[in-house]
Protein backbone atom coordinates (compact mmCIF):
# COMPACT_ATOMS: atom_id res chain seq x y z
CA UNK A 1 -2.71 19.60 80.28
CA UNK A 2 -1.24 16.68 82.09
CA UNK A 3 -0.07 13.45 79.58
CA UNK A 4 -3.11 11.37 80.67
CA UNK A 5 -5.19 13.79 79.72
CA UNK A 6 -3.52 14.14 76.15
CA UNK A 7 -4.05 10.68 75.32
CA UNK A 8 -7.42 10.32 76.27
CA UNK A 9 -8.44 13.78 73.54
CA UNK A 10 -5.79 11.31 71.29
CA UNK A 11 -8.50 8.22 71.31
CA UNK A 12 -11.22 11.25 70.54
CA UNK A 13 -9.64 12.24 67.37
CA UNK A 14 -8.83 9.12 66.20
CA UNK A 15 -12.40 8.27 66.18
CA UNK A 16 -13.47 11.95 64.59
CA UNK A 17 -10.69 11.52 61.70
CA UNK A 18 -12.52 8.12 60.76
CA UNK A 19 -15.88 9.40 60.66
CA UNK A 20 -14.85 13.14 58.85
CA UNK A 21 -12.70 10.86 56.14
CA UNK A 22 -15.82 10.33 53.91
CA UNK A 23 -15.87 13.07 51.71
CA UNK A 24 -13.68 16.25 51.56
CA UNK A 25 -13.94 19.63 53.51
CA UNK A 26 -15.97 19.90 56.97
CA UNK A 27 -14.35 19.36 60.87
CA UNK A 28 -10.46 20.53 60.97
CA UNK A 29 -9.75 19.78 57.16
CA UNK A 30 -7.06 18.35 57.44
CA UNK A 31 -6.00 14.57 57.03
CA UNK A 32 -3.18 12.29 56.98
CA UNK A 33 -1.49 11.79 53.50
CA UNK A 34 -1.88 8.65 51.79
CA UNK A 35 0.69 6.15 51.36
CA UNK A 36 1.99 5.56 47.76
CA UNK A 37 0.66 2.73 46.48
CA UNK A 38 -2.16 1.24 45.15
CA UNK A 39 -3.78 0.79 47.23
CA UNK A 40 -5.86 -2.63 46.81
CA UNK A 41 -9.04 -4.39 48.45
CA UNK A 42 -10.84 -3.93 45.44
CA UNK A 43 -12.13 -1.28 43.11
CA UNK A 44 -11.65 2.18 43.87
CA UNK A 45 -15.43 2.56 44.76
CA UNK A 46 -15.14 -0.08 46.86
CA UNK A 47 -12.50 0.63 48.68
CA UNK A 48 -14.33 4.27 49.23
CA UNK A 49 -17.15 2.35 50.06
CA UNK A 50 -14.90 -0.01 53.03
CA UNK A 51 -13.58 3.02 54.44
CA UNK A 52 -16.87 4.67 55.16
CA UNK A 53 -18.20 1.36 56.60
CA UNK A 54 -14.60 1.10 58.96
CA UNK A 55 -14.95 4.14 60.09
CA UNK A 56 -18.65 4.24 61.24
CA UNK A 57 -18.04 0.86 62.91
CA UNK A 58 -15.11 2.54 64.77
CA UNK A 59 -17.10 5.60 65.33
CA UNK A 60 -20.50 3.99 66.67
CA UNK A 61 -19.11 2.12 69.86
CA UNK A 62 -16.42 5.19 70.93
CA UNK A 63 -19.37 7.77 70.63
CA UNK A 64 -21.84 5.84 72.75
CA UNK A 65 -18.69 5.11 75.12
CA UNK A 66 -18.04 8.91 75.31
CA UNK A 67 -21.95 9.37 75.71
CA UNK A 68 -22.04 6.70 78.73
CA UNK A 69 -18.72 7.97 80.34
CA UNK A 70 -19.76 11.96 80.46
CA UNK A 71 -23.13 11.21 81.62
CA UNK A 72 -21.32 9.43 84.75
CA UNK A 73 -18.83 12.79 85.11
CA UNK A 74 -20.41 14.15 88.04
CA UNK A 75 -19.99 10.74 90.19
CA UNK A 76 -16.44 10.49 88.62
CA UNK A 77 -15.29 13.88 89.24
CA UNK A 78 -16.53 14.48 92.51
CA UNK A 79 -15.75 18.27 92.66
CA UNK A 80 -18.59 19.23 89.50
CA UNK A 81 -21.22 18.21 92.18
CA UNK A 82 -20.23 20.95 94.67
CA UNK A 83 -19.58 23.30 92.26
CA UNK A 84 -22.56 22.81 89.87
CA UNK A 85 -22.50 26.71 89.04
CA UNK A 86 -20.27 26.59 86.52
CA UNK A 87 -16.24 26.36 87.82
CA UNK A 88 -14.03 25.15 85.54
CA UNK A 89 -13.06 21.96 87.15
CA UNK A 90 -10.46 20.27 84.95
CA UNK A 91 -11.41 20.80 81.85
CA UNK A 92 -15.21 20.29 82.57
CA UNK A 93 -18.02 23.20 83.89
CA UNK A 94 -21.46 21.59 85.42
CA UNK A 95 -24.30 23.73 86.26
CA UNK A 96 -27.67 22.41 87.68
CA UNK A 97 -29.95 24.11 86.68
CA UNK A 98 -29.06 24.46 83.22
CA UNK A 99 -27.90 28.16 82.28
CA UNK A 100 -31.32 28.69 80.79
CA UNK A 101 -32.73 28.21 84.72
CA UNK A 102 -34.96 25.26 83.36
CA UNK A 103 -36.45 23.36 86.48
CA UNK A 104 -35.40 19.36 86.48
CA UNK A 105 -32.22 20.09 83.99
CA UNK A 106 -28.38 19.90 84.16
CA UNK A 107 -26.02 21.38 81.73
CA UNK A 108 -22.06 20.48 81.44
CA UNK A 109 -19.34 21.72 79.32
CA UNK A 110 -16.87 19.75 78.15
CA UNK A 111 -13.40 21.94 77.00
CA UNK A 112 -10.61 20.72 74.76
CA UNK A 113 -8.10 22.21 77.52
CA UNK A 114 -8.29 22.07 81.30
CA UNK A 115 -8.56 25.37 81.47
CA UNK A 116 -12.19 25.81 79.73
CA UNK A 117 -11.33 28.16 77.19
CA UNK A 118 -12.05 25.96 73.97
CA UNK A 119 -15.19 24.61 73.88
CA UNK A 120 -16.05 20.86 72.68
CA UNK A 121 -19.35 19.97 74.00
CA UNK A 122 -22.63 21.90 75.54
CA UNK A 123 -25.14 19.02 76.87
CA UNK A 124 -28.61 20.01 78.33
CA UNK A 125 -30.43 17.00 79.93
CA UNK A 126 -34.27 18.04 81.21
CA UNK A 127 -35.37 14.91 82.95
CA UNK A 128 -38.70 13.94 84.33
CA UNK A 129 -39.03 10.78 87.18
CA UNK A 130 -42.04 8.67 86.07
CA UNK A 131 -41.09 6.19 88.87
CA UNK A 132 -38.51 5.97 91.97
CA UNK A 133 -36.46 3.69 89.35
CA UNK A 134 -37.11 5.45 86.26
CA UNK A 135 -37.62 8.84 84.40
CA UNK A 136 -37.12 10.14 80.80
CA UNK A 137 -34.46 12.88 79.60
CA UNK A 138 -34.39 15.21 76.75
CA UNK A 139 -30.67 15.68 76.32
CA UNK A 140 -29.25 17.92 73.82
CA UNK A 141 -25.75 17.66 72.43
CA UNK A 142 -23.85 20.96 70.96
CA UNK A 143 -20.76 20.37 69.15
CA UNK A 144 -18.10 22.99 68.35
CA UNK A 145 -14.50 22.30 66.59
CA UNK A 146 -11.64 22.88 68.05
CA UNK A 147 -10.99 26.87 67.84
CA UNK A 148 -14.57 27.52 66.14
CA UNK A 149 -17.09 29.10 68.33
CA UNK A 150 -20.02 28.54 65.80
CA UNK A 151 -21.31 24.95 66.33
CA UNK A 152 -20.62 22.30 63.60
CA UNK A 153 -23.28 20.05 64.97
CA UNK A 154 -26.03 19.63 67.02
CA UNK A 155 -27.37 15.68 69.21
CA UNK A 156 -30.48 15.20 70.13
CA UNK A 157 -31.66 12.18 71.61
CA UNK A 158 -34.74 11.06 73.93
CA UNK A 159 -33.56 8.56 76.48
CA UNK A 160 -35.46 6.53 79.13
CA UNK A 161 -33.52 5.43 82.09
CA UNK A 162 -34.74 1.95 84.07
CA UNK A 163 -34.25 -0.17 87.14
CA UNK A 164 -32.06 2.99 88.10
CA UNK A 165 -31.17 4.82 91.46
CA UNK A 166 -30.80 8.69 90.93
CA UNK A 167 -28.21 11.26 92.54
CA UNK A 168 -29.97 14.65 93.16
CA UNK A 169 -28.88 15.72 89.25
CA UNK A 170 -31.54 12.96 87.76
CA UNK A 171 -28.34 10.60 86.95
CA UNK A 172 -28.49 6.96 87.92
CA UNK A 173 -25.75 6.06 89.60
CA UNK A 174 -23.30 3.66 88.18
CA UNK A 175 -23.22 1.81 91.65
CA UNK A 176 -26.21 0.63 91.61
CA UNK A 177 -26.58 -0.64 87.54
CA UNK A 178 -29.55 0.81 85.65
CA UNK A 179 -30.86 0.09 81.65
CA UNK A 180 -30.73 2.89 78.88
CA UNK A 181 -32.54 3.69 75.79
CA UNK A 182 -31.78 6.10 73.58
CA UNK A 183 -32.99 7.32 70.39
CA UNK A 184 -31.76 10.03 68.21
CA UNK A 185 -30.05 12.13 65.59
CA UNK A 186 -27.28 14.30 64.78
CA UNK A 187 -28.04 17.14 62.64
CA UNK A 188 -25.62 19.78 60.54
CA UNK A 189 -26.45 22.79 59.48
CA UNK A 190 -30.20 21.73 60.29
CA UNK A 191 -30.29 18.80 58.21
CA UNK A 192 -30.87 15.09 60.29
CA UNK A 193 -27.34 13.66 58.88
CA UNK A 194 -27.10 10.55 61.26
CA UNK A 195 -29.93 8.38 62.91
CA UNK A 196 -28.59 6.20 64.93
CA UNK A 197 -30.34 4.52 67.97
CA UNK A 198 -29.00 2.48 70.87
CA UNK A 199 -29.72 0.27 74.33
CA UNK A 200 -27.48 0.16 77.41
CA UNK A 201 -27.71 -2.29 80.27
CA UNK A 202 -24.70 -1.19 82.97
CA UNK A 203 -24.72 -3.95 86.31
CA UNK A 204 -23.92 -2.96 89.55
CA UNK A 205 -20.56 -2.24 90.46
CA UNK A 206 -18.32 -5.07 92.34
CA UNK A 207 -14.82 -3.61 93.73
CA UNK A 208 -15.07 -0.51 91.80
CA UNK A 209 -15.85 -2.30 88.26
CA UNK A 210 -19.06 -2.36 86.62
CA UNK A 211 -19.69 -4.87 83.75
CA UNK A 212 -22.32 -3.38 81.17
CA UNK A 213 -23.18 -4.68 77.26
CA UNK A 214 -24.93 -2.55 74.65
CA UNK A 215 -26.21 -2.72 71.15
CA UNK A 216 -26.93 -0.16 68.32
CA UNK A 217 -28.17 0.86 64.54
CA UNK A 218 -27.92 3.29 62.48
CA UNK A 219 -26.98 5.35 59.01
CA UNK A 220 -26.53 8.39 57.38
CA UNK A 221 -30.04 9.78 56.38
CA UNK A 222 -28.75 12.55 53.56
CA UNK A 223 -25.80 9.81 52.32
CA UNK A 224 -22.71 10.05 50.90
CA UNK A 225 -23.98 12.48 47.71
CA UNK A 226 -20.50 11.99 45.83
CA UNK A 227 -20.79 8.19 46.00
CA UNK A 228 -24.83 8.40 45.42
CA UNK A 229 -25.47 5.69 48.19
CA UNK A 230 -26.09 5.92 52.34
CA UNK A 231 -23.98 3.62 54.67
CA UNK A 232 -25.16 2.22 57.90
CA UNK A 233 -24.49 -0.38 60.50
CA UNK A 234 -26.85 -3.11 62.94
CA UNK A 235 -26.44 -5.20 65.77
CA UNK A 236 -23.89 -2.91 66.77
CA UNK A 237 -23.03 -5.53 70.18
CA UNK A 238 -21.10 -4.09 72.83
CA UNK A 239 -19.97 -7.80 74.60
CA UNK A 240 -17.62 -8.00 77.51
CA UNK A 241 -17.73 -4.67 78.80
CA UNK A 242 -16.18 -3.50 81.94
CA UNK A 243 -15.78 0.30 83.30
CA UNK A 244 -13.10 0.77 85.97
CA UNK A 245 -12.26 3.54 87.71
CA UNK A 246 -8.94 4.19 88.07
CA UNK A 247 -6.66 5.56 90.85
CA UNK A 248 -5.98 8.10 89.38
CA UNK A 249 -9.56 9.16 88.64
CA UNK A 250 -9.59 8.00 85.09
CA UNK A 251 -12.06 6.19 83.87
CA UNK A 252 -11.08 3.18 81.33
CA UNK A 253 -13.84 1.05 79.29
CA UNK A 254 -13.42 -1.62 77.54
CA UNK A 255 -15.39 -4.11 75.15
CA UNK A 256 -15.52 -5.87 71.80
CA UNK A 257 -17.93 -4.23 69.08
CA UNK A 258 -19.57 -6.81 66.72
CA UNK A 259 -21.91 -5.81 63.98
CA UNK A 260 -22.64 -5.81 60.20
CA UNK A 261 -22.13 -3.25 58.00
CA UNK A 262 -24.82 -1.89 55.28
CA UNK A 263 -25.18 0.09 51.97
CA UNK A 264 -28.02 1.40 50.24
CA UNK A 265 -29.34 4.13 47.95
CA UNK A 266 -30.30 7.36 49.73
CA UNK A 267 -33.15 7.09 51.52
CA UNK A 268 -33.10 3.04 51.66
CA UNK A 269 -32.31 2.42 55.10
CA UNK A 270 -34.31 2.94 58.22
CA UNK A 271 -34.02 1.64 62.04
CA UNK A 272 -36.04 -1.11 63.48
CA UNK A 273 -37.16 -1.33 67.12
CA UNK A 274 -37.43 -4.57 69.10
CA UNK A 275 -38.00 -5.48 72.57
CA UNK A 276 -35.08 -3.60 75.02
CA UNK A 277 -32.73 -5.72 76.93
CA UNK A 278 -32.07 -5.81 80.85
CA UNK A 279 -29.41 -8.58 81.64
CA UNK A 280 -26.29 -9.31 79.60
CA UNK A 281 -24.80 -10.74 77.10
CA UNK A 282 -27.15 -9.38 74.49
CA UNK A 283 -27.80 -12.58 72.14
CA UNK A 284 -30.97 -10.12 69.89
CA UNK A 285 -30.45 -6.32 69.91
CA UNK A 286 -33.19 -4.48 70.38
CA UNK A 287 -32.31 -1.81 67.77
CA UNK A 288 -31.46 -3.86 63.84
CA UNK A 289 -31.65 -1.63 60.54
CA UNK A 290 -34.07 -2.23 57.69
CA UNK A 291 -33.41 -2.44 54.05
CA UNK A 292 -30.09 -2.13 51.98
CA UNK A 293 -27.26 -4.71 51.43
CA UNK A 294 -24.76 -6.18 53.49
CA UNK A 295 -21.18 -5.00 52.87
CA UNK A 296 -19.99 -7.67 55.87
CA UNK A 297 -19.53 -8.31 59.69
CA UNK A 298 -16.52 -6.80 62.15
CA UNK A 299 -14.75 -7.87 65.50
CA UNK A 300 -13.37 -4.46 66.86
CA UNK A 301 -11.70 -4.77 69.86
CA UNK A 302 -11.80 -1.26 72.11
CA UNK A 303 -10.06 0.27 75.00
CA UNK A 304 -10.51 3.95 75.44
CA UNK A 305 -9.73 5.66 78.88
CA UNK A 306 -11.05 9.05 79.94
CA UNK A 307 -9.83 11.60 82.38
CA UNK A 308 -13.07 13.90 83.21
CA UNK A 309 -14.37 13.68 80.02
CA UNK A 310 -11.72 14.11 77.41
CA UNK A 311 -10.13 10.56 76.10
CA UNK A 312 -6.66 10.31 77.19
CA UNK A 313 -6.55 6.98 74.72
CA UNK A 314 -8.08 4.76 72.50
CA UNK A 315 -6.42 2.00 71.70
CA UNK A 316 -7.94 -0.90 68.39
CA UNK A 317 -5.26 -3.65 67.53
CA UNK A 318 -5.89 -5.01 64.72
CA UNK A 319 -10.07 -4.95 64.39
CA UNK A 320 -11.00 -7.66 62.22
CA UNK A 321 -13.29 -6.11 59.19
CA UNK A 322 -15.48 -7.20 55.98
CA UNK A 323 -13.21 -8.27 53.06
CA UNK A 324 -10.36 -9.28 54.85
CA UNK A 325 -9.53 -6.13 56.13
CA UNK A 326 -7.95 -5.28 59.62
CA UNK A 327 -7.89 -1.54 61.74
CA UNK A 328 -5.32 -0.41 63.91
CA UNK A 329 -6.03 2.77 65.98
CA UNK A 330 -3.46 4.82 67.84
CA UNK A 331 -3.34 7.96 70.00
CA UNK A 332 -0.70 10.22 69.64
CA UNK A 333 0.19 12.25 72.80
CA UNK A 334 2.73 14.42 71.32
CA UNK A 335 -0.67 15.88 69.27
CA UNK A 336 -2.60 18.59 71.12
CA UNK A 337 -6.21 16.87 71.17
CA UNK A 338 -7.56 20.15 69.24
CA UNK A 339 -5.30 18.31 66.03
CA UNK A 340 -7.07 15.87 63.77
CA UNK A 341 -4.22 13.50 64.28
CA UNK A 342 -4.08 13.47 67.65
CA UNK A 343 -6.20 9.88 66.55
CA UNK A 344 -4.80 7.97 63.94
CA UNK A 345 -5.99 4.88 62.21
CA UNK A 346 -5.07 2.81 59.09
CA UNK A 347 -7.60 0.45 57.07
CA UNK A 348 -5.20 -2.23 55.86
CA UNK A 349 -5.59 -5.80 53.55
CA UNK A 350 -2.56 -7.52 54.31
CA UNK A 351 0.69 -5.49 53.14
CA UNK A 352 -1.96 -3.11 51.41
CA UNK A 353 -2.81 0.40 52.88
CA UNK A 354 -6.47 0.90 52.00
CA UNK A 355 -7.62 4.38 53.70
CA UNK A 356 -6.26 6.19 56.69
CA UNK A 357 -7.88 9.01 59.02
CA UNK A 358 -7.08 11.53 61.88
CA UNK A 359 -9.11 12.81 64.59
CA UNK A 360 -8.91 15.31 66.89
CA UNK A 361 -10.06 14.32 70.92
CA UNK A 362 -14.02 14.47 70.06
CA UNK A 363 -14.19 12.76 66.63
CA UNK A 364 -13.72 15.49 64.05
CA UNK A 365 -11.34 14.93 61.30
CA UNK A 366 -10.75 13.22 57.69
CA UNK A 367 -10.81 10.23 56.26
CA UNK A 368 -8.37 9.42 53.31
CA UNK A 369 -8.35 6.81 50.57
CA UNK A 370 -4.91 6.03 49.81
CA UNK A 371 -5.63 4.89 46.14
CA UNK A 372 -7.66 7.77 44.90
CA UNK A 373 -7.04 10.59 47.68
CA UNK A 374 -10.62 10.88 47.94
CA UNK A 375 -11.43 12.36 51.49
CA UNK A 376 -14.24 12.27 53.51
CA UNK A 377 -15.54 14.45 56.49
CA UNK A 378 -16.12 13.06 60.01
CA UNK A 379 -18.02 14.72 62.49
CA UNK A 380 -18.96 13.11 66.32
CA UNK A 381 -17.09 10.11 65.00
CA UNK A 382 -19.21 9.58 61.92
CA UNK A 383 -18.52 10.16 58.04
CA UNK A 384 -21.05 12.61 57.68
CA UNK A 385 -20.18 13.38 53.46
């Protein structure tokens, strides 16, 4: 696997390690060791309790980014559309139909190595055109850690594409700018663990750059048992956004995720629905979250390229978080992206190391809080317990 392709699994896992971190066991189980120290920002619940919101604030943005880019592949990787029966191509198989033969449906596998043999991500789409600009997909999201061919996880999400011009797959075509809604859940082990919602409004392209904004809510419906309380975040605002495609075929996105963070007891929080956007900026989200108490706001800046649809890196200098905290996120290409550190970040105030996680390319790893060791699992860049 070539180095560009390294870093962009590194930005993956960076993102997994913060969202496994919550609570031990789960994903790769492993983690980074804490610091000695310790560790400050507060009592040691709360500084569980600011880890858990850090990492889902991380984890919300490069998720939806990963959702956006791989829906794009087959216009990005040009080969996957004349080869939609299933050739390896980098990393990435497309068939069309899905393997299942379903009329109206794609399916595309997404590997950890460019040679398909360790697979990351299954996604069906079945799609139905309700107008020459619009249709609806079912899309359905199978997750798998690295060297585990059981599934860990399982995405599924209804999403309504607008104002949209479609390739012969049923994708709208970044060219031409379209709007996205999607609504959905990740589920373990048949359980809904995270409900999180979201809106996407992508503008035509101009010189091979396409500006796009986006907003999103959500929480973790069964909660962080060991802690007895759910976390969640709202008004999740992508601002600023640009996708570029690269000469070299890589695709890099960037943007600045602004939100506030929530806590609540389990059971306490729930998603509300506004009206959807269509132009940007984005000054109300359409998707806010009801009920529980505000833990603070966050400025995270993000840049996360992908080549096909692996990240090759994510890079977050110093996010500013709730409680004076800061987040620095870095991908590691001497790390094969199957390794939960292949994405590192550290949750500082000031000189004070408050929690660190690890990742591997697709957001499964462990998040770590230096005082107490307490760990938490991540899963599709989310602390899931």
């Amino acid at each position: 696997m070539n180095t560009s392709t390294w870093k962009t699994l590194s930005f993956a896992a960076l993102i997994a390690a913060v969202s496994l971190a919550g609570c031990g066991g789960g994903g790769t189980g492993s983690s980074i060791p804490p610091a000695p120290g310790s560790g400050g920002g507060g009592s040691t619940q709360s500084q569980s309790e600011n880890a858990i919101s850090v990492t889902n604030a991380l984890g919300s943005p490069v998720k939806d980014l990963t959702t956006y880019n791989n829906q794009l592949l087959v216009q990005t990787v040009g080969r996957l559309a004349q080869s939609a029966n299933g050739t390896c191509t980098n990393g990435v198989e497309f068939f069309a139909p899905d393997r299942n033969g379903d009329p109206n449906s794609t399916e595309t596998l997404v590997f950890y190595d460019s040679g398909c043999t360790q697979l990351a991500r299954d996604t069906v789409r079945i799609y139905t055109q309700t107008s020459p600009s619009s249709e609806t997909v079912n899309r359905t999201e199978t997750l798998y850690a690295a060297g585990n061919a059981t599934p860990i996880a399982t995405r599924s999400d209804t999403v309504t594409i607008t104002n949209a011009t479609f390739d012969q797959y049923g994708f709208p075509l970044a060219a031409n700018g379209f709007d996205r809604v999607a609504t959905g859940y990740l589920s373990i082990s048949g359980s809904k663990t995270i409900d999180s919602d979201g809106e996407f409004v992508m503008l035509p392209a101009s010189n091979g750059t396409n500006t796009f904004c986006a907003d999103s809510a959500g929480f973790n419906a069964t909660g962080i048992q060991s802690l007895n309380e759910t976390f969640g975040w709202s008004g999740g605002v992508l601002s600023g956004g640009t996708r570029t495609v690269n000469s070299d075929g890589s695709v890099t996105w960037t943007a600045t995720h602004t939100g506030t963070t929530y806590k609540g007891a389990i059971g306490s929080l729930s998603i509300g629905i506004g009206t959807q956007n269509t132009s940007c900026p984005i000054s109300t989200p359409m998707f806010t979250l009801n009920g529980g108490t505000s833990t603070g706001s966050y400025t995270i800046p993000v840049s996360v390229t992908y080549k096909g649809g692996i990240i090759q890196n994510l890079t977050v200098t110093n996010a500013q978080l709730a409680n004076g905290n800061t987040l620095n996120v870095t991908t590691n290409s001497a790390q094969p992206p199957t390794s939960n550190l292949y994405i590192t970040g550290v949750i500082s105030n000031g000189n004070t190391q408050i929690a660190t996680f690890g990742v591997d390319a697709f957001g499964n790893g462990t998040l770590t809080v230096t005082a107490t060791g307490a760990q938490y699992v991540i899963t599709d860049w989310h602390v899931v317990k």
